[in-house]
C-alpha atoms as a PDB file:
ATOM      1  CA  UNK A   1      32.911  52.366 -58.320  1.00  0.00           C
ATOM      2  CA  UNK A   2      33.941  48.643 -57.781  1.00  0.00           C
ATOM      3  CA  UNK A   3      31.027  45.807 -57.308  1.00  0.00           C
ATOM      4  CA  UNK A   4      32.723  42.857 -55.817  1.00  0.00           C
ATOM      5  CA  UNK A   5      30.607  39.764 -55.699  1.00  0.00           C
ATOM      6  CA  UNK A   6      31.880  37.013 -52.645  1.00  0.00           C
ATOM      7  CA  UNK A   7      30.637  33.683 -52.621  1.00  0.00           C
ATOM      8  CA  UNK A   8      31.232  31.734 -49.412  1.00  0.00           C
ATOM      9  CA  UNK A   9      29.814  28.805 -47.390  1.00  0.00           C
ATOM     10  CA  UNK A  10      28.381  29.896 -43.477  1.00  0.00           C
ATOM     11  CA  UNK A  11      29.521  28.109 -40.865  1.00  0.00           C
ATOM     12  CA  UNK A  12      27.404  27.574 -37.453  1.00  0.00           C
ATOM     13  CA  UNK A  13      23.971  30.000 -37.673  1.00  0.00           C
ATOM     14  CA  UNK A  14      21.980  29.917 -35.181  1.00  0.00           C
ATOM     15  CA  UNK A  15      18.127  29.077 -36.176  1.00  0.00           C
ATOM     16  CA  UNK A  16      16.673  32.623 -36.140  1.00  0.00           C
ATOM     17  CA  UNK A  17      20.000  33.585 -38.080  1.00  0.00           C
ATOM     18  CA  UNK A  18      19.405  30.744 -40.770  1.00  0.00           C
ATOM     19  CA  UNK A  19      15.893  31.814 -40.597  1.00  0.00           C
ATOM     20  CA  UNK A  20      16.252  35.276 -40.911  1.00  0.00           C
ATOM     21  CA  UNK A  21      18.919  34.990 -44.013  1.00  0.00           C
ATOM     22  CA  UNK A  22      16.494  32.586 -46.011  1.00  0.00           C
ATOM     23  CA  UNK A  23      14.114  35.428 -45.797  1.00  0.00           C
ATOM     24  CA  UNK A  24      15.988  37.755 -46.640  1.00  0.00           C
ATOM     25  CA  UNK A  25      17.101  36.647 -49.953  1.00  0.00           C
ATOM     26  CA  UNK A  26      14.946  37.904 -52.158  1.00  0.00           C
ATOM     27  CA  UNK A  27      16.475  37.611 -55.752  1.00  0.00           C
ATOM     28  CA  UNK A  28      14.150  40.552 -56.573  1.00  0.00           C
ATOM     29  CA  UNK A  29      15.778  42.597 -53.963  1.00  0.00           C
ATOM     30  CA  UNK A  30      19.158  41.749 -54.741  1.00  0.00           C
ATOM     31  CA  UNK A  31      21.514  44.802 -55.415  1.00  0.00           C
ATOM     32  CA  UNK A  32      25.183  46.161 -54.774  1.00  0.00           C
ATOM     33  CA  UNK A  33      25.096  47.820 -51.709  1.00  0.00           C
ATOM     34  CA  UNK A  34      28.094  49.606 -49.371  1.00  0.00           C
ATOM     35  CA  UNK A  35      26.689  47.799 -47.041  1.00  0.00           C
ATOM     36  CA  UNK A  36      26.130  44.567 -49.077  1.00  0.00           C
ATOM     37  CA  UNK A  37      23.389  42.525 -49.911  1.00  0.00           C
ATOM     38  CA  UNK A  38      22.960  38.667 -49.357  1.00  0.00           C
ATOM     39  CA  UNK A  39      21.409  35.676 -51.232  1.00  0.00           C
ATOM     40  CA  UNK A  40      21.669  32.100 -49.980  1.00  0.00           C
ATOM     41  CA  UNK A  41      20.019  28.608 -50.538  1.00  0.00           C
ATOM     42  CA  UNK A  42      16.995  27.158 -48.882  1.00  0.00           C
ATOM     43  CA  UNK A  43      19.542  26.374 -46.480  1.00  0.00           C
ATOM     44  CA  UNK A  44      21.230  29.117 -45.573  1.00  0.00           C
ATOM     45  CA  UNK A  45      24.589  27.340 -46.443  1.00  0.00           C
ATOM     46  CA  UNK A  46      26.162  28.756 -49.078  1.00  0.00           C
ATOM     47  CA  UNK A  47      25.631  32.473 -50.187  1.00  0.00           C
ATOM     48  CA  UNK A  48      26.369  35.488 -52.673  1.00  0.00           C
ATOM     49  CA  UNK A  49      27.823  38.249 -51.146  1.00  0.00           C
ATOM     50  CA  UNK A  50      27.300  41.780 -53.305  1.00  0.00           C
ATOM     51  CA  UNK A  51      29.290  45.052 -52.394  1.00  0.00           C
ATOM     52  CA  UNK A  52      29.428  47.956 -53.925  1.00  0.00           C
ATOM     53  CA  UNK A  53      33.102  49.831 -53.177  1.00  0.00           C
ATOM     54  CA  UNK A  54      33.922  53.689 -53.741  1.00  0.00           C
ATOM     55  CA  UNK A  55      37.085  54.037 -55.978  1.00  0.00           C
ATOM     56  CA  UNK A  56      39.963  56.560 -55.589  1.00  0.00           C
ATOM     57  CA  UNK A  57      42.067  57.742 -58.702  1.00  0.00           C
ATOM     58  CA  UNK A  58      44.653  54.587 -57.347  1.00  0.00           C
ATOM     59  CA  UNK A  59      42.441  52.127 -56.399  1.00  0.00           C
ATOM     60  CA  UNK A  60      42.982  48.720 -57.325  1.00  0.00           C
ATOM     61  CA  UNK A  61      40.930  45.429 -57.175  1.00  0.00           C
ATOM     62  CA  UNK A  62      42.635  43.561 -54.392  1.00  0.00           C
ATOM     63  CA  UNK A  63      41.594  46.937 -52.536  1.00  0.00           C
ATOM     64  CA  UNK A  64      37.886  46.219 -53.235  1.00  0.00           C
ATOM     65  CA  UNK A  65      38.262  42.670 -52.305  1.00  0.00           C
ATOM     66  CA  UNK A  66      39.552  43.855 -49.169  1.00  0.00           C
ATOM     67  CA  UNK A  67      36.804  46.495 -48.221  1.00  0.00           C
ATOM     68  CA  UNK A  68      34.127  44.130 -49.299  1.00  0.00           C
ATOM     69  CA  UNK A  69      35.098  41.285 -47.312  1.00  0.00           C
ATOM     70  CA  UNK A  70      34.967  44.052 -43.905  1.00  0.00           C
ATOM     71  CA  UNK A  71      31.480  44.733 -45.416  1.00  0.00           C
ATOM     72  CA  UNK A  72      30.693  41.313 -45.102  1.00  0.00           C
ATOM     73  CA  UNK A  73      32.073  40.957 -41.892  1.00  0.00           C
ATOM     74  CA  UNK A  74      30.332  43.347 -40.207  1.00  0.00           C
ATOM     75  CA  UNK A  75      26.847  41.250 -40.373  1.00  0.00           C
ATOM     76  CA  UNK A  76      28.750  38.812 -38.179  1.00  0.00           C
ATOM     77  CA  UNK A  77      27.873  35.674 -39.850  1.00  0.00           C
ATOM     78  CA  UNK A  78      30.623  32.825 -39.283  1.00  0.00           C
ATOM     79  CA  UNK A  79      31.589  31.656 -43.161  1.00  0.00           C
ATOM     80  CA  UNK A  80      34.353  30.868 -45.615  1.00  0.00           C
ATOM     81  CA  UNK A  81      35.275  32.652 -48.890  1.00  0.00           C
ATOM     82  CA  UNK A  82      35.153  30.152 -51.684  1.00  0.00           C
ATOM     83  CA  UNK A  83      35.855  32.910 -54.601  1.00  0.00           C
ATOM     84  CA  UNK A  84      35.620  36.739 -54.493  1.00  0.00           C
ATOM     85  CA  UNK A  85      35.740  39.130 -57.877  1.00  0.00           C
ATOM     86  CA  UNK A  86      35.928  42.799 -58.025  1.00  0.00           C
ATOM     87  CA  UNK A  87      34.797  44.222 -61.443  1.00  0.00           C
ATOM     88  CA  UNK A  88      36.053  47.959 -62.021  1.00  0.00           C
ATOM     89  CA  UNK A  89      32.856  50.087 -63.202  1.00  0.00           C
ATOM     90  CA  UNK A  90      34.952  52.480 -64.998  1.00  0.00           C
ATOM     91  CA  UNK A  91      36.367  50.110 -67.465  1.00  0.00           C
ATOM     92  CA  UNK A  92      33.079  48.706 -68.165  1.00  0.00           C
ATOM     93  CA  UNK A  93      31.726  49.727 -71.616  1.00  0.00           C
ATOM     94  CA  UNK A  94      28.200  50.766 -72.394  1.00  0.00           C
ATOM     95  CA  UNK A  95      27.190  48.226 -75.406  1.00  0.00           C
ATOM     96  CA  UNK A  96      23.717  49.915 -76.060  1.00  0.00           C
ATOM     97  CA  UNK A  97      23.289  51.732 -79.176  1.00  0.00           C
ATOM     98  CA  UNK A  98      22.585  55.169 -78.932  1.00  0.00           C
ATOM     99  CA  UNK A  99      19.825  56.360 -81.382  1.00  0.00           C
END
């Protein structure tokens, strides 16, 4: 499993979409998704993107990148990527001492 975080600025939302965003993004509520979840500014200008990507045996990050970025396509928001990072879950170590 890949989470691949996108930041970007959007470009031209309408007022219920600006409106409807800002509500939305709910730091509580934020989580990787397949589907991906959102958090923006007050303004609904710039935003966080998170996706959460199934991983074959060959997968590679510039794959994740690549299915995230449809994700966040599909909600049909006009932006621009600024940065996008793809952090392999498998390679991740658990730190917490076992007792």
């Amino acid at each position: 499993m890949y989470r691949v975080s996108v930041q970007g600025k959007f470009h031209d939302l309408s007022p219920s979409q600006r409106t409807k965003l800002v509500k939305e993004s709910d730091v509580a509520r934020m989580a990787f998704t397949e589907s991906g979840t959102f958090t923006c500014d007050r303004t609904a200008s710039v935003f966080t993107f998170r996706c959460a990507v199934a991983a074959g045996v060959d997968f590679e990050d510039w794959m994740a990148v690549e299915t995230a970025l449809e994700a966040l396509a599909e909600h049909g928001y006009s932006h621009t990527v600024l940065r996008a990072r793809a952090t392999d879950m498998r390679e991740v170590k658990d730190r917490r001492r076992h007792r």
